[in-house]
Protein backbone atom coordinates (compact mmCIF):
# COMPACT_ATOMS: atom_id res chain seq x y z
CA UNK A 1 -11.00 30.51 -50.64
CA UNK A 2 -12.41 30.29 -47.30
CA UNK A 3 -10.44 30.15 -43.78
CA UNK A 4 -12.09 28.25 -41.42
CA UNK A 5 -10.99 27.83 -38.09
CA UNK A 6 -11.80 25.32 -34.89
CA UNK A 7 -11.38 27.15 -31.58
CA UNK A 8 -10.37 23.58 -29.17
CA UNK A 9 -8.64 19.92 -30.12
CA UNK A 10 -11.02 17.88 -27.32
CA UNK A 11 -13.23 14.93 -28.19
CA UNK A 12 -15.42 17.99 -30.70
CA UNK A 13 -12.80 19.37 -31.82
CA UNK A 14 -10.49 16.83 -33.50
CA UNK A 15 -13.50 14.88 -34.87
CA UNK A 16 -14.95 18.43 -36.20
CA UNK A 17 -11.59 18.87 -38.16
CA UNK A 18 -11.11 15.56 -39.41
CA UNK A 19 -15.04 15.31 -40.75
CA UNK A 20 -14.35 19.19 -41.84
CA UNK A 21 -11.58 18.84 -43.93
CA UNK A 22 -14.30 16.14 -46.01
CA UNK A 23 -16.59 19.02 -46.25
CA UNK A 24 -14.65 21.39 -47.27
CA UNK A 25 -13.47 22.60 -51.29
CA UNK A 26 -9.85 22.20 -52.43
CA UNK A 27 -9.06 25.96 -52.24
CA UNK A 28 -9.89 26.34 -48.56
CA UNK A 29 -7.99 26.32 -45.58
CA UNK A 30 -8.45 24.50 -42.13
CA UNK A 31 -6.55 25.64 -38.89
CA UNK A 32 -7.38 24.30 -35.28
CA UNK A 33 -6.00 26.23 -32.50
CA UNK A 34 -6.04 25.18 -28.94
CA UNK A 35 -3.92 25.25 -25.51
CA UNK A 36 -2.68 21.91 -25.73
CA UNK A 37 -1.10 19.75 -28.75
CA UNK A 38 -1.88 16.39 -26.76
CA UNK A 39 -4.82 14.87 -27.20
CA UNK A 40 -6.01 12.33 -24.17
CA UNK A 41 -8.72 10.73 -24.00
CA UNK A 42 -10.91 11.71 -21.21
CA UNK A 43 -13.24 8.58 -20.40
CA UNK A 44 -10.12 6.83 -19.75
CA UNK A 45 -9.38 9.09 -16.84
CA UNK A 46 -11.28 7.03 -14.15
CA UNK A 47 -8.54 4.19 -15.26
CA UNK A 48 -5.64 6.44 -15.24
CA UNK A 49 -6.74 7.76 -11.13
CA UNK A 50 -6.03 4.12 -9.97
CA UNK A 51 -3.21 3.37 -12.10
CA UNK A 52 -4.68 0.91 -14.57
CA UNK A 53 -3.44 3.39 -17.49
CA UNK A 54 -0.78 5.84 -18.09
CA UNK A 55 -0.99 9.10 -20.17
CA UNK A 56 1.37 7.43 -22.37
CA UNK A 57 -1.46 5.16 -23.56
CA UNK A 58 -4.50 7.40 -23.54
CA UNK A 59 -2.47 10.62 -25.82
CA UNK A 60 -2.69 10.89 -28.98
CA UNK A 61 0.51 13.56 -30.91
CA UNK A 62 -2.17 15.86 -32.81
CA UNK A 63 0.66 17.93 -34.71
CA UNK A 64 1.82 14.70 -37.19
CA UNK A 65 -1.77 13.53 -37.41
CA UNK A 66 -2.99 17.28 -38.47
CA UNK A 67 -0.39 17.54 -40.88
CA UNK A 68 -1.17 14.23 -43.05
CA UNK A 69 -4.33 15.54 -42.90
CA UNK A 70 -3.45 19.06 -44.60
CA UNK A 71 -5.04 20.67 -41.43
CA UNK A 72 -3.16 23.60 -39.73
CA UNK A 73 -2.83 23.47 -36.42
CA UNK A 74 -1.92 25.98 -33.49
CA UNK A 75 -0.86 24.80 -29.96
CA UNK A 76 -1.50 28.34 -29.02
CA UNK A 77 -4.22 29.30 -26.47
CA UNK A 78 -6.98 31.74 -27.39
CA UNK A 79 -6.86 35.08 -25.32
CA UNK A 80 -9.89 36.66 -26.84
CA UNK A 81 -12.39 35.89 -29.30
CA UNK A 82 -13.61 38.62 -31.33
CA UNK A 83 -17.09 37.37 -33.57
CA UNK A 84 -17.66 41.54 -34.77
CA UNK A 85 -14.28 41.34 -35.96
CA UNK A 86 -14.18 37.80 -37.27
CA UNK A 87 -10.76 36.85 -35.74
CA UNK A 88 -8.91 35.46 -32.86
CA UNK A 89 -6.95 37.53 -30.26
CA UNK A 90 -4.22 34.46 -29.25
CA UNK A 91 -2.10 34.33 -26.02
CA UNK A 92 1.20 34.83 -27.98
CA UNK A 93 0.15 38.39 -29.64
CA UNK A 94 -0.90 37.52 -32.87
CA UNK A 95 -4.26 37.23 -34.15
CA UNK A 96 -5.94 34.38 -36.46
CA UNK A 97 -8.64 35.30 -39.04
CA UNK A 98 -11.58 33.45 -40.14
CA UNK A 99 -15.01 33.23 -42.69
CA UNK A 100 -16.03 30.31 -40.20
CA UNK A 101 -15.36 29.53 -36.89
CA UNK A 102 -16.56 26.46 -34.96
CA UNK A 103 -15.98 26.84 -31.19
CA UNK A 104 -15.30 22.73 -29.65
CA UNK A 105 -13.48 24.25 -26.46
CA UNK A 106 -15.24 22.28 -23.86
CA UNK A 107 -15.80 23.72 -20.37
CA UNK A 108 -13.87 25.37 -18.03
CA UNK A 109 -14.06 23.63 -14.50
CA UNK A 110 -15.84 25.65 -12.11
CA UNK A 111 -13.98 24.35 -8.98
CA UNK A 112 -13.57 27.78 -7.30
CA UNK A 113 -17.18 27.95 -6.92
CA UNK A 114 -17.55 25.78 -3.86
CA UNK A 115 -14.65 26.72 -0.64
CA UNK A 116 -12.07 24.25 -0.90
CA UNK A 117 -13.20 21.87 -3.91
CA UNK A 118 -10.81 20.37 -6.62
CA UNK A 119 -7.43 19.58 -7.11
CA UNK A 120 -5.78 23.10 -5.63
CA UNK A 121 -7.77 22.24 -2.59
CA UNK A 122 -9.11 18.54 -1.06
CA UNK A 123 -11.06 16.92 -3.50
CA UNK A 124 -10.08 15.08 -6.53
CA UNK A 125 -10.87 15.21 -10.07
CA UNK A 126 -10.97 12.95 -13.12
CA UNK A 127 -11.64 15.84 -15.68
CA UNK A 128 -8.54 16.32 -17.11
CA UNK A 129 -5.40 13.96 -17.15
CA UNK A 130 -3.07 15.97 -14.88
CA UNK A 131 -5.81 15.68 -12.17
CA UNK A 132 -6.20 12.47 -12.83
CA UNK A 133 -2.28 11.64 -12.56
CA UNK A 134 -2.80 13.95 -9.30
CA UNK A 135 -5.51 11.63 -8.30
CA UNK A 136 -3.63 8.39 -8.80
CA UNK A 137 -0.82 9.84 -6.54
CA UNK A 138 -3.17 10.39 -3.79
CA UNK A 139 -4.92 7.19 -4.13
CA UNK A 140 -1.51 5.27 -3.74
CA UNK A 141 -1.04 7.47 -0.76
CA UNK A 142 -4.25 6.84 0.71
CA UNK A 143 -4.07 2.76 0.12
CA UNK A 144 -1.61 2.75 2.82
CA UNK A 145 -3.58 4.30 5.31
CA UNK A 146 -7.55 3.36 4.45
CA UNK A 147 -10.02 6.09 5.44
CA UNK A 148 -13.91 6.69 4.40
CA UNK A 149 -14.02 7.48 0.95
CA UNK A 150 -16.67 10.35 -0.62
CA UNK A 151 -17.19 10.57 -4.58
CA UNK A 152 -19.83 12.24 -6.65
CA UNK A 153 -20.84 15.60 -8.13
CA UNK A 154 -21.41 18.69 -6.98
CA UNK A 155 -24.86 21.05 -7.82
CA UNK A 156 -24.69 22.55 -11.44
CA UNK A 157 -22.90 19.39 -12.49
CA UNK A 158 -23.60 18.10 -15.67
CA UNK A 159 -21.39 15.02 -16.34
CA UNK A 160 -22.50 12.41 -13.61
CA UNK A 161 -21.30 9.05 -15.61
CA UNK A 162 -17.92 9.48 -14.32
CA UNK A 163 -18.78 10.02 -10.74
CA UNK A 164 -20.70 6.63 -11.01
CA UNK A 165 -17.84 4.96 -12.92
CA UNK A 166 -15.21 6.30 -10.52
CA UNK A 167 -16.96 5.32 -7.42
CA UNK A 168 -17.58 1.39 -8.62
CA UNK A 169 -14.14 1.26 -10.30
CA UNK A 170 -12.35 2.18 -6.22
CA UNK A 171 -14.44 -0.35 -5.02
CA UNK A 172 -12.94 -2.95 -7.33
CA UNK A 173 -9.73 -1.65 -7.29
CA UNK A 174 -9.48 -1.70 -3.07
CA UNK A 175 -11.36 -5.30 -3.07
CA UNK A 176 -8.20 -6.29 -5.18
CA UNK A 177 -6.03 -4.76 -2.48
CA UNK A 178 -8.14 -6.41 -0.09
CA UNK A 179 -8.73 -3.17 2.25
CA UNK A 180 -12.56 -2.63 0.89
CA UNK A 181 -13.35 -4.08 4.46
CA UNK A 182 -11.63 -0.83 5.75
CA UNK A 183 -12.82 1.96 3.79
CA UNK A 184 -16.76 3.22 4.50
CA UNK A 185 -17.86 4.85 0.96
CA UNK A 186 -20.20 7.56 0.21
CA UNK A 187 -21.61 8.75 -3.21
CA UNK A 188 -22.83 12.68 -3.02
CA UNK A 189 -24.68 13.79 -6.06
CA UNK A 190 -27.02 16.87 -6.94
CA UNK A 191 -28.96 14.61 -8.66
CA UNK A 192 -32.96 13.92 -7.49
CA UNK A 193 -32.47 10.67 -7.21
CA UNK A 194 -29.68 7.89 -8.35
CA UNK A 195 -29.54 7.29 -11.55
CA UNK A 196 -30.86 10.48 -13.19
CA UNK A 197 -27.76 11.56 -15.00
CA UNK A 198 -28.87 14.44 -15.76
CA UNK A 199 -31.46 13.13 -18.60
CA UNK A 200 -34.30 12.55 -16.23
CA UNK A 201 -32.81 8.52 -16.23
CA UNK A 202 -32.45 6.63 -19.47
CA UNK A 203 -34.39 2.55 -19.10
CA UNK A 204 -34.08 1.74 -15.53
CA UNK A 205 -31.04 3.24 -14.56
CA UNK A 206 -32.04 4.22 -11.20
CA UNK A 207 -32.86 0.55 -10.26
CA UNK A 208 -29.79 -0.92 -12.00
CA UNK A 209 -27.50 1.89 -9.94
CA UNK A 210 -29.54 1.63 -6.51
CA UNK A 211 -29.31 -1.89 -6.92
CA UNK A 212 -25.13 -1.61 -7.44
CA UNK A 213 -25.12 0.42 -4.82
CA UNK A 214 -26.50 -1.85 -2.34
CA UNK A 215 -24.82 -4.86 -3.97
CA UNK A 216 -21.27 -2.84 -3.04
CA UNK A 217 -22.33 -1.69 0.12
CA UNK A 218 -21.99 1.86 -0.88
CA UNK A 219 -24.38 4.38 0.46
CA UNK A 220 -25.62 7.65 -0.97
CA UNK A 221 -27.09 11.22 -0.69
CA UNK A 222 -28.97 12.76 -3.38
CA UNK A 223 -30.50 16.17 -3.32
CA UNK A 224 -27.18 17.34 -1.95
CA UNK A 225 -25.34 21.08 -1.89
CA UNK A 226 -21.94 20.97 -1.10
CA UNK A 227 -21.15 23.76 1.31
CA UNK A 228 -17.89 23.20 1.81
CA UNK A 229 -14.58 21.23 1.70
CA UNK A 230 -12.00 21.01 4.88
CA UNK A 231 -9.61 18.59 4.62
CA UNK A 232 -10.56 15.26 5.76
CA UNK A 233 -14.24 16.75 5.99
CA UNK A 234 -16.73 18.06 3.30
CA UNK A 235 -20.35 19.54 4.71
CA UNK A 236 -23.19 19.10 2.67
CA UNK A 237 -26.57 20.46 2.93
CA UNK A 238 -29.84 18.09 1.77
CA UNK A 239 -32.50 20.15 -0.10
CA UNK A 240 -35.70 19.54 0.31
CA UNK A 241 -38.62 19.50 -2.53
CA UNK A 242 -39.19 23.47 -1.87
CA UNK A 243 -35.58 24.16 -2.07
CA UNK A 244 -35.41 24.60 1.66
CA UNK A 245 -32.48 23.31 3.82
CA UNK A 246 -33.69 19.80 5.00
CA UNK A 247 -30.48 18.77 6.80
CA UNK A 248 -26.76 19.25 7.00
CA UNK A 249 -23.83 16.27 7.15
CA UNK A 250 -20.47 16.91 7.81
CA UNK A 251 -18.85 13.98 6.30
CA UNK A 252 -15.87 12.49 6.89
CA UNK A 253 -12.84 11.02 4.08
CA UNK A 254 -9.42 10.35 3.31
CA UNK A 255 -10.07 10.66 -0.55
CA UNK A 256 -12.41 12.35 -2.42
CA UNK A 257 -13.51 12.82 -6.21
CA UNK A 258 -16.12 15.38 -6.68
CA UNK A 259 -17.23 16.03 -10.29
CA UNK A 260 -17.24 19.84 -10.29
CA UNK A 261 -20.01 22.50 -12.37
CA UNK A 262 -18.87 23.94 -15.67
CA UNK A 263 -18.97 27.26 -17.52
CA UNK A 264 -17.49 28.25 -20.14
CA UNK A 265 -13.83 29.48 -20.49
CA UNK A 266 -12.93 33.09 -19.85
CA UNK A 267 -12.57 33.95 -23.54
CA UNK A 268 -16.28 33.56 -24.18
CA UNK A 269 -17.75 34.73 -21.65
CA UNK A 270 -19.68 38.17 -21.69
CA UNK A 271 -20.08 38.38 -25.52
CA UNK A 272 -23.60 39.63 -25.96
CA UNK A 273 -25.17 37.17 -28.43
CA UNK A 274 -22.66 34.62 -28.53
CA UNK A 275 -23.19 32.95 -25.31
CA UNK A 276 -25.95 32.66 -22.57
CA UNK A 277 -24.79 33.95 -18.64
CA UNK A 278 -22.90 30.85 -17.67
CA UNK A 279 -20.89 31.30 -20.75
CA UNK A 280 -22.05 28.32 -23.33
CA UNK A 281 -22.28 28.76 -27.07
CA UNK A 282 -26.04 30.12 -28.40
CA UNK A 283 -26.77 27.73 -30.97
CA UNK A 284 -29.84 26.69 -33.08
CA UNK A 285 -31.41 23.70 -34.91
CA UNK A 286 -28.09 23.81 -37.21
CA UNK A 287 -25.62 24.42 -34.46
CA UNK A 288 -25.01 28.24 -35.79
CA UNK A 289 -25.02 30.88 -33.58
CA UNK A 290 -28.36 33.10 -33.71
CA UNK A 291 -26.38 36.45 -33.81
CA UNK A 292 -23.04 35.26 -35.55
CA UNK A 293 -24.35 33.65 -38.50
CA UNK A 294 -20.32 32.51 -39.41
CA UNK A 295 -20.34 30.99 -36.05
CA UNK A 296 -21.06 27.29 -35.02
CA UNK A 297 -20.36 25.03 -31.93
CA UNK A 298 -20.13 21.62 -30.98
CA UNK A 299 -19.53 19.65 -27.65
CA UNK A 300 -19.55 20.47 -24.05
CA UNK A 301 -19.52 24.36 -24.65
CA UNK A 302 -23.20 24.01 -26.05
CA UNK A 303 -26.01 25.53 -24.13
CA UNK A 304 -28.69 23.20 -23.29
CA UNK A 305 -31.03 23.62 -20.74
CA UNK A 306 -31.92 21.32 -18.01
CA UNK A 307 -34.49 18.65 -19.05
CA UNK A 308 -36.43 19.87 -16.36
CA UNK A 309 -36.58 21.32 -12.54
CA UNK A 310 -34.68 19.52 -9.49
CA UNK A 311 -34.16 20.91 -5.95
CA UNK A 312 -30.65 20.89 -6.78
CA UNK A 313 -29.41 22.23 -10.32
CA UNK A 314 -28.26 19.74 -12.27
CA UNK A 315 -27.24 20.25 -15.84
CA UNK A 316 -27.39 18.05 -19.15
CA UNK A 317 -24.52 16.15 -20.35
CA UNK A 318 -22.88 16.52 -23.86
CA UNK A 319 -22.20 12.35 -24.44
CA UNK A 320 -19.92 11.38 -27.33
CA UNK A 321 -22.56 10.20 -29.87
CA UNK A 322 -24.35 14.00 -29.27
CA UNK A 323 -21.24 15.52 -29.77
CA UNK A 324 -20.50 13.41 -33.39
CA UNK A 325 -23.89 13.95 -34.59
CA UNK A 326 -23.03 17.83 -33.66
CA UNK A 327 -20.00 17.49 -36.00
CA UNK A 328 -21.55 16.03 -38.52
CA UNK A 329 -24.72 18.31 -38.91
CA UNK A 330 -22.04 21.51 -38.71
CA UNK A 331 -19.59 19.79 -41.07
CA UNK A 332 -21.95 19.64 -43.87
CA UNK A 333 -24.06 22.55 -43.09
CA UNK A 334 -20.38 24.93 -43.17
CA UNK A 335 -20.17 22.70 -46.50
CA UNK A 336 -23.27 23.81 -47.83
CA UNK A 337 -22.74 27.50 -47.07
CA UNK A 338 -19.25 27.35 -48.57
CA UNK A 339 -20.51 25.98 -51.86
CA UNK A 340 -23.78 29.19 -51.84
CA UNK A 341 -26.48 27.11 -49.75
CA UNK A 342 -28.52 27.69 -46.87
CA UNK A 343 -27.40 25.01 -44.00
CA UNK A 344 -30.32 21.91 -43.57
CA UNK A 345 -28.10 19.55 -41.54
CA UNK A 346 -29.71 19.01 -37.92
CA UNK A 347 -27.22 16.47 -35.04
CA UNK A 348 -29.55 13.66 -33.91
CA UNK A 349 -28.38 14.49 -30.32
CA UNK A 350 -28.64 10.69 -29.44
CA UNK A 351 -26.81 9.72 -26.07
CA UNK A 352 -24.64 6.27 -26.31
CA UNK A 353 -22.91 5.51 -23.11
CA UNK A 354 -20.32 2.50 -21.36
CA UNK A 355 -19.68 2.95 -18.09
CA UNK A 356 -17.46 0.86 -16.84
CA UNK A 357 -16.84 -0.50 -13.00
CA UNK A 358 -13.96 -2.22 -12.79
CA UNK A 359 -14.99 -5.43 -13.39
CA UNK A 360 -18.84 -5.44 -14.72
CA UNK A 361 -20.41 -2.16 -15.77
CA UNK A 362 -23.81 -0.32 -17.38
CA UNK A 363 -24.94 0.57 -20.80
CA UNK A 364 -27.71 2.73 -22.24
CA UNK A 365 -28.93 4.20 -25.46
CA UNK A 366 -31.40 7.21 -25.36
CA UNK A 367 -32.24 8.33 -28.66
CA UNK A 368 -33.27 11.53 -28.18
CA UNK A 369 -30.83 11.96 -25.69
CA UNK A 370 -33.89 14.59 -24.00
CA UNK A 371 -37.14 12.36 -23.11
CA UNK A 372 -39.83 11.86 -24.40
CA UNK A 373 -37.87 9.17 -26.28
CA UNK A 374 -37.71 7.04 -29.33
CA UNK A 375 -35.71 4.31 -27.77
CA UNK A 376 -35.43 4.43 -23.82
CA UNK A 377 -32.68 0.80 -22.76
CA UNK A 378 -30.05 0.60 -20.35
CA UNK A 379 -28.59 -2.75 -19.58
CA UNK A 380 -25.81 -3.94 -17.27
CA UNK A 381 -23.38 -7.05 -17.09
CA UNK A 382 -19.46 -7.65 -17.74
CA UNK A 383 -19.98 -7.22 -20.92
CA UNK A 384 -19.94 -3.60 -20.70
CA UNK A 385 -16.64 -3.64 -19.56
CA UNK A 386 -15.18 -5.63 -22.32
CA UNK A 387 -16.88 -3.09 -24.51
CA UNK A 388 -15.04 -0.39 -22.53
CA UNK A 389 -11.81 -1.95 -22.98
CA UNK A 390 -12.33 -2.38 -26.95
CA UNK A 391 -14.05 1.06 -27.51
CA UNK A 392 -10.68 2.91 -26.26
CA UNK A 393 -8.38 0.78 -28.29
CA UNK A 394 -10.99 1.75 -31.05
CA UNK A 395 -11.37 5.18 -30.73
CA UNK A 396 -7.95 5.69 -29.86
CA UNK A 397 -6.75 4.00 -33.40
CA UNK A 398 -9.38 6.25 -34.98
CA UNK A 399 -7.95 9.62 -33.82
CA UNK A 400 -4.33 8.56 -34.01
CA UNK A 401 -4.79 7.74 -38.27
CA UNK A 402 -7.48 10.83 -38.64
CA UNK A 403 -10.41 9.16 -39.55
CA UNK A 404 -14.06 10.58 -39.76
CA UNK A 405 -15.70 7.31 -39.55
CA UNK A 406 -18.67 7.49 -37.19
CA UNK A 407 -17.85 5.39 -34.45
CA UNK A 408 -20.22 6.01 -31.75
CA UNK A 409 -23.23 5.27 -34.18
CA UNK A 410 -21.88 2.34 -34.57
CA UNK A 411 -21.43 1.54 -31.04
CA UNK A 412 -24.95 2.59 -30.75
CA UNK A 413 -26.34 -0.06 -33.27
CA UNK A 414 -24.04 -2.45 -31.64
CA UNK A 415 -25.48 -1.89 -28.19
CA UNK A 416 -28.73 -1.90 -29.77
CA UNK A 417 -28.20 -5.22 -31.60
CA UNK A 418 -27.15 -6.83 -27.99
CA UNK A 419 -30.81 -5.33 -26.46
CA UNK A 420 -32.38 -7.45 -29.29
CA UNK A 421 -30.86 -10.65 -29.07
CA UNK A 422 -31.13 -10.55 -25.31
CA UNK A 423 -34.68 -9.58 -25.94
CA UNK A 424 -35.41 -12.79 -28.32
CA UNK A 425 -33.25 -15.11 -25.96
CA UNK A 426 -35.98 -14.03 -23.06
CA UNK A 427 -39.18 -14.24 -25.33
């Protein structure tokens, strides 16, 4: 019998145990252990800041879903992680033991790196679903006295589709209201240009965002170091090519939602081997760790480095389809070792994304996710978010009955499918 054990219950996590427990022989055991025993789905956030969902909607109870499953499960944080040792240290005093460990934590949100950013000081965030409650409060408050509004992410981000999403679904939201006439808006991003999402731009993204932008008279800053946050004011500096201080702003805003840099959490970081300075997961072709060869990761903790140089760090993002072809590939390699084979499964690390903007929205499909590419399209319409709408519902059903189907694949073809026919309508 083997114990094997999944350190998180985010987006990698719960996937990794459901497609897991497939994998694995009758005789062995599968425990996830994690800080919280809700599940919420995290793209919904954006919707949940302006009050167009509740955490009600977007949770899903992982302890009754686990157990039809015949997966243990452990609301208990981790306190330590001990890879020499093979076990756990956990937060309540006991310890956990394990032949295989797959880490799925996600980040820890690096919000005390910049003076004043985040929810403890005057910026917003849509990263988790308290902020985002947080955030809804503060929107309602700020409705009823309309201010400039600045959104984006800061340097060393590495998720930028939400900043985008957030920003375009405001605008709808306060043209509903009918005070969009009052608020000035102002998208910040470490990014070299709009657009690059960290991937270097997948199809014409930067167009199809520039072009948004205009559309919703929004302007922007790129190439941009925040300094610091006051409240009601946030200075940013403007990097040159060289890295040299072109310019500072001192903007102005009575909201704010700034996408802060991650790392990962405190019980990883500073294990030799295990995980690289900013503390993300070592992992090779097969998602096992170099050093810890009973050791595999998935998801947002992964190290990946930057596609390539910018004036302004900006890192790659982990998107959902990357993250399921991650679980997969470790699923069946930990299958393979478990039955006396050498792993041979390798994730696909495709990128699928929606992002929706309230009432219209953008689409793309890099497969790789890292250029050069096989398949490079983004597309945009009101379509996307309709698709937005149904993928929730979807995923949501998925996680809630504890099935390993692979949904954003599918999605993928789907999108795919749509490029085609558009493609054939046009000539």
């Amino acid at each position: 019998m083997a114990e094997i054990v999944i350190m998180g219950a985010g987006l990698g996590g719960v996937i990794m145990a459901y497609e897991m427990k497939d994998q694995m022989r009758p005789e062995d055991k599968l425990t996830v252990v994690t800080k919280d025993p809700v599940y919420h789905f995290v793209p919904s956030n954006p919707w949940v800041a302006v009050n167009w969902r509740t955490r009600e909607s977007i949770e899903v109870d992982l302890a009754p879903t686990f157990a039809r499953r015949g997966i243990a499960f452990k609301a208990v944080p981790v306190s330590k992680v001990m890879p020499d040792e093979n076990r756990l240290q956990l937060e309540d005093g006991s310890t956990l033991r394990y032949d295989y460990l797959v880490i799925a934590t996600g980040p820890e949100l690096a919000f005390d790196e910049i003076e004043g950013l985040g929810p403890n000081g005057f910026t917003n965030s849509i990263c988790h679903i308290d902020h985002a409650e947080k955030a809804a409060a503060n929107f309602e408050a700020f409705c009823a006295n309309p201010k400039p509004i600045v959104v984006g992410a800061v340097q060393g981000a590495s998720c930028f589709g939400p900043a985008y999403e957030f920003t375009f679904i405001l605008d709808t939201e306060l043209r509903r209201r009918k005070i969009r006439d009052r608020v000035p808006m102002t998208f910040v991003t470490a990014e070299p240009y709009v657009g690059h999402l960290g991937l270097d731009g997948v199809g014409d993204t930067k167009g199809i965002l520039e072009s948004e932008m205009r559309e919703h008279h929004i302007k922007w800053m790129t190439n941009s170091r925040v300094k610091r946050v006051d409240d009601g004011k946030m200075t940013i500096e403007e990097i040159a090519e060289d890295g040299s201080v072109k310019g500072t702003s001192e903007i102005p805003f009575g909201f704010s939602m700034m996408l802060p840099a991650f790392r990962g959490i405190a019980p990883l970081r500073g294990i030799d081997g295990l995980v690289n300075p900013r503390g993300f997961v070592l992992v090779d072709k097969h998602q096992r760790n170099p050093k810890f060869k009973n050791v595999f990761s998935v998801g947002v903790c992964v190290a990946i480095p930057p596609v390539g140089p910018t004036p302004v760090p900006c890192g790659v993002p982990k998107t959902g389809f990357m993250i399921e072809s991650m679980v997969t590939a470790t699923a069946m390699n930990i299958g393979q070792l478990l039955r006396g084979k050498e792993p041979t499964h390798q994730g696909t690390w495709n990128a699928v994304c929606l992002a929706d903007f309230g009432d219209s929205g953008i689409a793309f499909v890099a497969q790789p996710q890292i250029p050069p590419r096989n398949i490079n399209w983004s597309s945009s319409g009101k379509w996307v978010h309709a698709a937005k709408i149904g993928f929730e519902k979807y995923f949501l059903r998925k996680m809630r009955k504890g099935s390993s189907e692979p949904f954003y694949e599918t999605a993928a073809l789907g999108m795919l499918g749509i490029a085609k026919l558009k493609k054939v309508s046009t000539g």
